[in-house]
PDB file of N, CA and C in Angstrom:
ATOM      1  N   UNK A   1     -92.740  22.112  66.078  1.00  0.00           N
ATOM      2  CA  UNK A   1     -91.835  21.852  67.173  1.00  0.00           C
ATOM      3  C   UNK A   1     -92.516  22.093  68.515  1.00  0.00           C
ATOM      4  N   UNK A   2     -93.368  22.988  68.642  1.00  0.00           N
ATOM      5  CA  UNK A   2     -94.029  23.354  69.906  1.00  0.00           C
ATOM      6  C   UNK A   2     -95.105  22.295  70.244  1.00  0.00           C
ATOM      7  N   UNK A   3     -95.570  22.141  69.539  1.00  0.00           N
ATOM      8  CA  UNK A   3     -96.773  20.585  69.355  1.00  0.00           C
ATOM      9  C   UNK A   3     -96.179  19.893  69.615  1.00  0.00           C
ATOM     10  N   UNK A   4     -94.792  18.989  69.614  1.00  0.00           N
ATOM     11  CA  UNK A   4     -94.381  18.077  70.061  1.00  0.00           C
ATOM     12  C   UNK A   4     -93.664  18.225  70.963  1.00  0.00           C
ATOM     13  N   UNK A   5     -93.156  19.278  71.669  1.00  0.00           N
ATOM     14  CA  UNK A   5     -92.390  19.722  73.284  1.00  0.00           C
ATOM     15  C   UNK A   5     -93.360  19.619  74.352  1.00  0.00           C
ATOM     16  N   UNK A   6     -94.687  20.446  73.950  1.00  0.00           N
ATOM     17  CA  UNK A   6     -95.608  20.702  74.638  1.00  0.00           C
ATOM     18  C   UNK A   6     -96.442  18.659  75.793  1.00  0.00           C
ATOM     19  N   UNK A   7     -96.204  18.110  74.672  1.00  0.00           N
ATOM     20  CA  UNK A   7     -97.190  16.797  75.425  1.00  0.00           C
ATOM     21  C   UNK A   7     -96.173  16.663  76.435  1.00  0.00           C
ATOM     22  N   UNK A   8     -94.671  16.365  75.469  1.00  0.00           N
ATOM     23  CA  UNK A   8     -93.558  16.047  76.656  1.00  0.00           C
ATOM     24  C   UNK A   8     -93.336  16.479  77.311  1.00  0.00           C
ATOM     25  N   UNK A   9     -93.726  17.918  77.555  1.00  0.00           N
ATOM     26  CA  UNK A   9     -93.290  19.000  79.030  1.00  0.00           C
ATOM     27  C   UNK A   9     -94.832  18.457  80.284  1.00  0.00           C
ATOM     28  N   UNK A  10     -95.869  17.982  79.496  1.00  0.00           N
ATOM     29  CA  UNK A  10     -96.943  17.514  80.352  1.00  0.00           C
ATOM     30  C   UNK A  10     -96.601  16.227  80.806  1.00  0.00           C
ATOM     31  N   UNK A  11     -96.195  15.472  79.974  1.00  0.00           N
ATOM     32  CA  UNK A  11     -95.351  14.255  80.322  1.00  0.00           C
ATOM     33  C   UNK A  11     -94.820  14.090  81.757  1.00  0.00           C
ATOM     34  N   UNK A  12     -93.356  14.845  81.399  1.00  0.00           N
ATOM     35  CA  UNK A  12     -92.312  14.790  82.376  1.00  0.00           C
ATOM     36  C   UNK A  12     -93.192  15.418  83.549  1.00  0.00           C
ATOM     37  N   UNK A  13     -93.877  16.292  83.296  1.00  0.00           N
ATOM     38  CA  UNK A  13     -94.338  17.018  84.564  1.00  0.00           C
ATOM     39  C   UNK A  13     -95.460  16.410  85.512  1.00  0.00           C
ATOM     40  N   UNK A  14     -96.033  15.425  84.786  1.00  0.00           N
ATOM     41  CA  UNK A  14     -97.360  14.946  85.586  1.00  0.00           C
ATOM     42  C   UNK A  14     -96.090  13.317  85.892  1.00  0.00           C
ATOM     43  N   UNK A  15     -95.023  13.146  85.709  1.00  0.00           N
ATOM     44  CA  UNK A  15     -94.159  12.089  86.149  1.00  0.00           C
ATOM     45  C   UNK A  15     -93.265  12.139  87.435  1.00  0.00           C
ATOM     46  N   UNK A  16     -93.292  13.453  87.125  1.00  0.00           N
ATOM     47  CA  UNK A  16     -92.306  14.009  88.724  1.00  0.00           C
ATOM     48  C   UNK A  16     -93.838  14.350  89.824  1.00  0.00           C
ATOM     49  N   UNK A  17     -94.740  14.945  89.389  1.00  0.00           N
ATOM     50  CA  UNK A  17     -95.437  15.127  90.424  1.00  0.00           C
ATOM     51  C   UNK A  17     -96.096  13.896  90.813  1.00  0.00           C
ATOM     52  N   UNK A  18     -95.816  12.709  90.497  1.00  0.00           N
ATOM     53  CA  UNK A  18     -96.628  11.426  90.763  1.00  0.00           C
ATOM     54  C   UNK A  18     -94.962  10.799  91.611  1.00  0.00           C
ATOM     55  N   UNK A  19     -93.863  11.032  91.335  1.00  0.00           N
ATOM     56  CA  UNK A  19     -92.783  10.612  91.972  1.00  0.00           C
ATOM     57  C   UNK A  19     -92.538  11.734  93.625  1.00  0.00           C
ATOM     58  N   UNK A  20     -93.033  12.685  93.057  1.00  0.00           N
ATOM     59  CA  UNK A  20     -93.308  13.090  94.935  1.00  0.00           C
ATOM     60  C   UNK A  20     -93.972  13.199  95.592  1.00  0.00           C
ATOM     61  N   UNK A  21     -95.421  12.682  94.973  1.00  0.00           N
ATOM     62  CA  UNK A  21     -96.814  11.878  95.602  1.00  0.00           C
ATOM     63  C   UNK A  21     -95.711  10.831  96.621  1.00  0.00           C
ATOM     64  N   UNK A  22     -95.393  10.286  96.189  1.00  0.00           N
ATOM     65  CA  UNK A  22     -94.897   8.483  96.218  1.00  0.00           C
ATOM     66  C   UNK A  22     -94.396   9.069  97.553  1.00  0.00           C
ATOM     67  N   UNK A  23     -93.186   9.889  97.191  1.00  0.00           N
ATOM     68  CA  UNK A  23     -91.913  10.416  98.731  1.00  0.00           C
ATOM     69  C   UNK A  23     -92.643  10.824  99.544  1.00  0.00           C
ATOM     70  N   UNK A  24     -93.248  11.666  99.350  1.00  0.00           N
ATOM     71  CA  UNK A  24     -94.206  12.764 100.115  1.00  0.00           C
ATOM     72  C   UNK A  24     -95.276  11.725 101.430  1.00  0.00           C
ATOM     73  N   UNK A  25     -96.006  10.459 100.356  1.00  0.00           N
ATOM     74  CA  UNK A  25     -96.729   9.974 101.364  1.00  0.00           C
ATOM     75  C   UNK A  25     -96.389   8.751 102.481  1.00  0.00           C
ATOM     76  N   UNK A  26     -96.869   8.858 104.066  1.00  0.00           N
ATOM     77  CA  UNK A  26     -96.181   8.490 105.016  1.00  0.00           C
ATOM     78  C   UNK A  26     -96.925   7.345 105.006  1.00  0.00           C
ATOM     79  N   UNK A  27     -96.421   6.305 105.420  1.00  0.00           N
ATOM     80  CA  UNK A  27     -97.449   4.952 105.574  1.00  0.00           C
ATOM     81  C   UNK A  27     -97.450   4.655 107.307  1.00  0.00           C
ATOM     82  N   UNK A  28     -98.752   4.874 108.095  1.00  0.00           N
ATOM     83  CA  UNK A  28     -99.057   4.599 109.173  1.00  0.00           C
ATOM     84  C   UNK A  28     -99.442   3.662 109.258  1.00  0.00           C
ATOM     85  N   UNK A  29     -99.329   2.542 109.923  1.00  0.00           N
ATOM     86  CA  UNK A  29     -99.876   1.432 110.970  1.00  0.00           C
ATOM     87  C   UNK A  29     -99.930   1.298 112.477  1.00  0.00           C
ATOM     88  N   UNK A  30    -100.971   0.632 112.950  1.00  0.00           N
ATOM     89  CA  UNK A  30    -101.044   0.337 114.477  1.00  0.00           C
ATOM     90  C   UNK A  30    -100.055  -0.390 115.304  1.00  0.00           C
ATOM     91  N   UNK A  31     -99.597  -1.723 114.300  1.00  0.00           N
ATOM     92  CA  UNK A  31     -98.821  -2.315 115.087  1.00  0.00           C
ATOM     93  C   UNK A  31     -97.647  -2.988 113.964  1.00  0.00           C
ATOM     94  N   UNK A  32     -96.565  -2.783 114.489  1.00  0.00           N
ATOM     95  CA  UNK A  32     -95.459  -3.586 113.861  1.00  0.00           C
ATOM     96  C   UNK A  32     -95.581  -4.609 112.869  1.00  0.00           C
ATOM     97  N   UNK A  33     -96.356  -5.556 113.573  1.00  0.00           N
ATOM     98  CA  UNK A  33     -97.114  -6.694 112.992  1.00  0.00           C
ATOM     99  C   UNK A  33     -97.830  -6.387 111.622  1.00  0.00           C
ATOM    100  N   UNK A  34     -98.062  -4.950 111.121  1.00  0.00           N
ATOM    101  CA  UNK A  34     -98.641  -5.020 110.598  1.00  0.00           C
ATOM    102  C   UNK A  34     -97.936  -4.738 109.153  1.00  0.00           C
ATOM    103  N   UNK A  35     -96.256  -4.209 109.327  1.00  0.00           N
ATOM    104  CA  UNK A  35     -95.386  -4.248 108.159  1.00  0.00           C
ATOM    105  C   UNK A  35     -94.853  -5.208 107.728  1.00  0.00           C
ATOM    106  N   UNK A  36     -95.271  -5.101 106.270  1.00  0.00           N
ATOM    107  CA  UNK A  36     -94.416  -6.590 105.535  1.00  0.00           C
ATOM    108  C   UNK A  36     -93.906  -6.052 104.160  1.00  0.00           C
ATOM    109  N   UNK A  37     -92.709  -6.660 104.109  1.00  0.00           N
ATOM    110  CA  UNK A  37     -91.850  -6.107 103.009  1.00  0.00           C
ATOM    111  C   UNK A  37     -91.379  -4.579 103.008  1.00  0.00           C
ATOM    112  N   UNK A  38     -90.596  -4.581 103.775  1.00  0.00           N
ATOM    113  CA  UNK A  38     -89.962  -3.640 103.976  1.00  0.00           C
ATOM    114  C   UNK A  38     -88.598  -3.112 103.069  1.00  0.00           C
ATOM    115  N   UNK A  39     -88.410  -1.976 102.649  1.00  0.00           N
ATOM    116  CA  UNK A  39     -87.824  -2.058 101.489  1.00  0.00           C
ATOM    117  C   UNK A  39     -86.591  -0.791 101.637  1.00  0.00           C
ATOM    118  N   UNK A  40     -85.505  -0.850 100.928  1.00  0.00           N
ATOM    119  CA  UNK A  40     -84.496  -0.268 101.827  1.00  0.00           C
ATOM    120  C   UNK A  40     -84.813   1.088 101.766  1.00  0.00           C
ATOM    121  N   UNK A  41     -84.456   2.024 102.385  1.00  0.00           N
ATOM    122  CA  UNK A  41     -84.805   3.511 102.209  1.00  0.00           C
ATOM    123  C   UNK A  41     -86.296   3.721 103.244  1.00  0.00           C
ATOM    124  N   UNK A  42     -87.283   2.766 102.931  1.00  0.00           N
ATOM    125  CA  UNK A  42     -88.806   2.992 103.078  1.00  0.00           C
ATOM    126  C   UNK A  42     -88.876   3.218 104.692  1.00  0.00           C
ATOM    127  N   UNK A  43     -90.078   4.121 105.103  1.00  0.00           N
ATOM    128  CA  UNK A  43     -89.946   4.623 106.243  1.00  0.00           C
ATOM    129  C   UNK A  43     -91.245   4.723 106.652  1.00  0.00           C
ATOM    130  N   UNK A  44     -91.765   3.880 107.586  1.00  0.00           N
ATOM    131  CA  UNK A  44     -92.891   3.570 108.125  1.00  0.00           C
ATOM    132  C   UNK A  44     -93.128   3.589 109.625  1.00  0.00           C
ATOM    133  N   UNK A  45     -94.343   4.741 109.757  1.00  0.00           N
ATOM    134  CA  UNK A  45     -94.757   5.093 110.982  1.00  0.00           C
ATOM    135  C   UNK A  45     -95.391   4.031 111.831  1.00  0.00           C
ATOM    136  N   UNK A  46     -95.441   3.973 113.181  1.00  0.00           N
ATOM    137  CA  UNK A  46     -95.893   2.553 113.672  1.00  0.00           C
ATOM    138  C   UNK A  46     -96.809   3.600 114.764  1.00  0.00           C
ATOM    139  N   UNK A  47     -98.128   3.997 114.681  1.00  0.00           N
ATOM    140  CA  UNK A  47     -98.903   4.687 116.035  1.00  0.00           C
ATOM    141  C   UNK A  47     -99.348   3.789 116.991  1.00  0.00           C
ATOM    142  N   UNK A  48     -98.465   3.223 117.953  1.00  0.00           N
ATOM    143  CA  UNK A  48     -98.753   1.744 118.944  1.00  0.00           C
ATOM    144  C   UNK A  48     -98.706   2.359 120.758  1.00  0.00           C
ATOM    145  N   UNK A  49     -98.666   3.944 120.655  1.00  0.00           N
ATOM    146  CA  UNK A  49     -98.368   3.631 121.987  1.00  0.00           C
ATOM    147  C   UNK A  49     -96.846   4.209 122.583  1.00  0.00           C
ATOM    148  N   UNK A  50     -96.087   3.651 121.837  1.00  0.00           N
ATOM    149  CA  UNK A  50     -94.702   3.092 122.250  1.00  0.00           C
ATOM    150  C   UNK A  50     -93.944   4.076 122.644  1.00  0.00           C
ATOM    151  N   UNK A  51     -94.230   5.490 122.162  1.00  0.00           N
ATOM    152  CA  UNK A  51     -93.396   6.540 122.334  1.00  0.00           C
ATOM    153  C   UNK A  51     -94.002   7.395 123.396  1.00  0.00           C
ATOM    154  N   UNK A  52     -93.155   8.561 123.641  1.00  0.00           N
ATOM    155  CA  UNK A  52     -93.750   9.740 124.596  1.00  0.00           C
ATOM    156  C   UNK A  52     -94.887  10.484 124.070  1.00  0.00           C
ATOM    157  N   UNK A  53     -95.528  11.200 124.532  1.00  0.00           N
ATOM    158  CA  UNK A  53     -96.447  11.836 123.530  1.00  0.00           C
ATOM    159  C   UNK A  53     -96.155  12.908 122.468  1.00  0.00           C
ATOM    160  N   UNK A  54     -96.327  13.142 121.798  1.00  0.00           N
ATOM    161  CA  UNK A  54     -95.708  14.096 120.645  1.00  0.00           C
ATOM    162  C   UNK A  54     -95.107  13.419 119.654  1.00  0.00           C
ATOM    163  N   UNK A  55     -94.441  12.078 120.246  1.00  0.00           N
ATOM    164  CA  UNK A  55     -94.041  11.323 118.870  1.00  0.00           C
ATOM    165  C   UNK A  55     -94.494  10.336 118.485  1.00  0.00           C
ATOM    166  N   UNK A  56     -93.652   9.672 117.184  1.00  0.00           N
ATOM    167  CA  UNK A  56     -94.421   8.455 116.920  1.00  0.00           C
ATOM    168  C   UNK A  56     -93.328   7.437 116.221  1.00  0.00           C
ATOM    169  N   UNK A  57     -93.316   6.114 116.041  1.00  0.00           N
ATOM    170  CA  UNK A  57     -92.167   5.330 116.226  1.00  0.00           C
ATOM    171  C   UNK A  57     -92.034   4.994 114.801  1.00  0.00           C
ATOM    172  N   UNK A  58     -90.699   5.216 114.210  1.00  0.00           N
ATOM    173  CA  UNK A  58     -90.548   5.283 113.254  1.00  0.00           C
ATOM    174  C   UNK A  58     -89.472   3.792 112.742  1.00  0.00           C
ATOM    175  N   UNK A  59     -90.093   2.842 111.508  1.00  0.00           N
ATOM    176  CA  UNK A  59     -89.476   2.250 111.052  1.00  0.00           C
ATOM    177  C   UNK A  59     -88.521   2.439 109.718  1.00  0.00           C
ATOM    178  N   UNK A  60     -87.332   1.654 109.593  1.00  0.00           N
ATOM    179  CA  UNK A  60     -86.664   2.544 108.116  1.00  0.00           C
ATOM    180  C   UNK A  60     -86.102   1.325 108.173  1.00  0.00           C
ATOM    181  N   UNK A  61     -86.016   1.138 106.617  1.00  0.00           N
ATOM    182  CA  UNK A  61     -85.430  -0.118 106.151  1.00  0.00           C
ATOM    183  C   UNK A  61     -83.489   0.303 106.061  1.00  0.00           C
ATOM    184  N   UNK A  62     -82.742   0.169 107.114  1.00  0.00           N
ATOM    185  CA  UNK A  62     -81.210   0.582 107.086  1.00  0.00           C
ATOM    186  C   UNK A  62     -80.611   0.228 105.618  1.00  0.00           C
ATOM    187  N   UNK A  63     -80.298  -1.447 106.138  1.00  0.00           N
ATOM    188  CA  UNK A  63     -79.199  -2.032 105.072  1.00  0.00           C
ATOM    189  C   UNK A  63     -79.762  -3.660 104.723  1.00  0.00           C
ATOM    190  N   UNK A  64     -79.136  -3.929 103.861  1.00  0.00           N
ATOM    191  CA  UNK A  64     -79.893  -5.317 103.288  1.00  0.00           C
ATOM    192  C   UNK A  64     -78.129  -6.267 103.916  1.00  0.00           C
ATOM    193  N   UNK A  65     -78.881  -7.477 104.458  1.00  0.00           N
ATOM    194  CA  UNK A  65     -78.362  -8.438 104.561  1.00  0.00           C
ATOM    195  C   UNK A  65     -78.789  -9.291 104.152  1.00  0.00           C
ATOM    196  N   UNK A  66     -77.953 -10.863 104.542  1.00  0.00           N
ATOM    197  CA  UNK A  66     -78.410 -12.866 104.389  1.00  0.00           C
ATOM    198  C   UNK A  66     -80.035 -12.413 104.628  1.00  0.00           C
ATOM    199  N   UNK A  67     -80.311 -12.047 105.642  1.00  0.00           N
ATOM    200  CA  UNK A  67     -81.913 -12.521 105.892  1.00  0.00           C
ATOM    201  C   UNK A  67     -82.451 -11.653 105.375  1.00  0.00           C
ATOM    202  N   UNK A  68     -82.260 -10.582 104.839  1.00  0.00           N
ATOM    203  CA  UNK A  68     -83.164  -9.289 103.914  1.00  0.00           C
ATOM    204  C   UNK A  68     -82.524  -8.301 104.625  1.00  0.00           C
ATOM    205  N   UNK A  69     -83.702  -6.957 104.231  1.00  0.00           N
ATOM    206  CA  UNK A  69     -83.596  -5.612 104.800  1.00  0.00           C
ATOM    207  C   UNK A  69     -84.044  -5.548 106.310  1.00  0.00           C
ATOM    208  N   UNK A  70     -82.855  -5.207 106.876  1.00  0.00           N
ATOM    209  CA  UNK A  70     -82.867  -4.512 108.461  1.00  0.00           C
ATOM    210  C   UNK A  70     -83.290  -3.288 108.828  1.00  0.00           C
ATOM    211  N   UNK A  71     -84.361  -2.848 109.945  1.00  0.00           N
ATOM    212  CA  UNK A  71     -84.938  -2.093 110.048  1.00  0.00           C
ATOM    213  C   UNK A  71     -83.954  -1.574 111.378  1.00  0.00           C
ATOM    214  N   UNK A  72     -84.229   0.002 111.298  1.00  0.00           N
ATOM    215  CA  UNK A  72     -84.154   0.939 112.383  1.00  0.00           C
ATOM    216  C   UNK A  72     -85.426   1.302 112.913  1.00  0.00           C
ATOM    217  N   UNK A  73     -85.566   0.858 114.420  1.00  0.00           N
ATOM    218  CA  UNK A  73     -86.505   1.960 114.863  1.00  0.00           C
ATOM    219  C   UNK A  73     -86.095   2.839 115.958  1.00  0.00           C
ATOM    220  N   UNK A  74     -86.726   4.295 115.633  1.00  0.00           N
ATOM    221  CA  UNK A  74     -86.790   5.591 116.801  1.00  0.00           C
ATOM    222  C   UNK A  74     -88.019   6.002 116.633  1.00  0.00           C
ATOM    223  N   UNK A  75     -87.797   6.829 118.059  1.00  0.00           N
ATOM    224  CA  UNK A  75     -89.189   7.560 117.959  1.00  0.00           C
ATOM    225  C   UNK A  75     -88.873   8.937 117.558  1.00  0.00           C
ATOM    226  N   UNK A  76     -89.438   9.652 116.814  1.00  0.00           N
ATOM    227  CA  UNK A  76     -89.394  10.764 115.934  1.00  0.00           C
ATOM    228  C   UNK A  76     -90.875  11.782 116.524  1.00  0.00           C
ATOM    229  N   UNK A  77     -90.654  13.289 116.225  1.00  0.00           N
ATOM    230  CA  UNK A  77     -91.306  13.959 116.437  1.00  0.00           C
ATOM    231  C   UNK A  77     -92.709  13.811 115.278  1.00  0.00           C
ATOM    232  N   UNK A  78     -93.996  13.774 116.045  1.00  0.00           N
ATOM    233  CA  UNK A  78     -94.817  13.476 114.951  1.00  0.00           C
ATOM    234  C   UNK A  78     -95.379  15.125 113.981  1.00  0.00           C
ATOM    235  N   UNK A  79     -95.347  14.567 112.630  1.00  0.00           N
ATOM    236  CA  UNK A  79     -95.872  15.607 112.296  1.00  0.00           C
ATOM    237  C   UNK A  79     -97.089  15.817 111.308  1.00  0.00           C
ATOM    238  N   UNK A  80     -97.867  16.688 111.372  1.00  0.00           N
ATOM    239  CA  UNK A  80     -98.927  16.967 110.794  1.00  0.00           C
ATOM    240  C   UNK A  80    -100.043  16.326 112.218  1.00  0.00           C
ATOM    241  N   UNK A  81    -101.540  16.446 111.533  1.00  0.00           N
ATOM    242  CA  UNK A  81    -102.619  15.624 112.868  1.00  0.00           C
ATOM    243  C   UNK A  81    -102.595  14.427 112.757  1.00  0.00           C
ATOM    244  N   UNK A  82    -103.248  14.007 113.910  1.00  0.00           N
ATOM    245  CA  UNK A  82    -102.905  12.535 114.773  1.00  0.00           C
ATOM    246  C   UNK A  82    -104.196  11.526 113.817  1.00  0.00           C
TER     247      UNK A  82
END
């Protein structure tokens, strides 16, 4: 019984830590232009300039409509180095 819990506890566990790899990592680009397929939930940094200093302009896929997913942008406090 322990021989066969054991792979599945490595299993599940190397499955969740690869599912908050995924959350965890931020996707930066230079310019707007440079996001495609934007996906609902997904939240993409844009470093263009655009904000005050300290932040950085943040895209998020809101709600899906006729023409696809609609984005929000703000500028958000940046975090971690530049």
């Amino acid at each position: 019984m322990i021989a066969i819990s054991l792979p599945r506890t490595l299993l599940l566990g190397a499955i969740a830590s690869l599912a908050f790899t995924a959350i965890a990592r931020a996707d930066i680009v230079g310019r707007e232009s440079d996001i495609s397929g934007l996906r609902l939930g997904q939240k993409i940094y844009v470093d263009d300039g655009s904000c005050p200093a300290g932040q950085i302009k943040e895209i998020a896929g809101m709600r899906l409509s006729a023409a696809g997913v609609e984005a929000s942008r703000k500028c958000v406090d940046r975090k971690g180095k530049r």
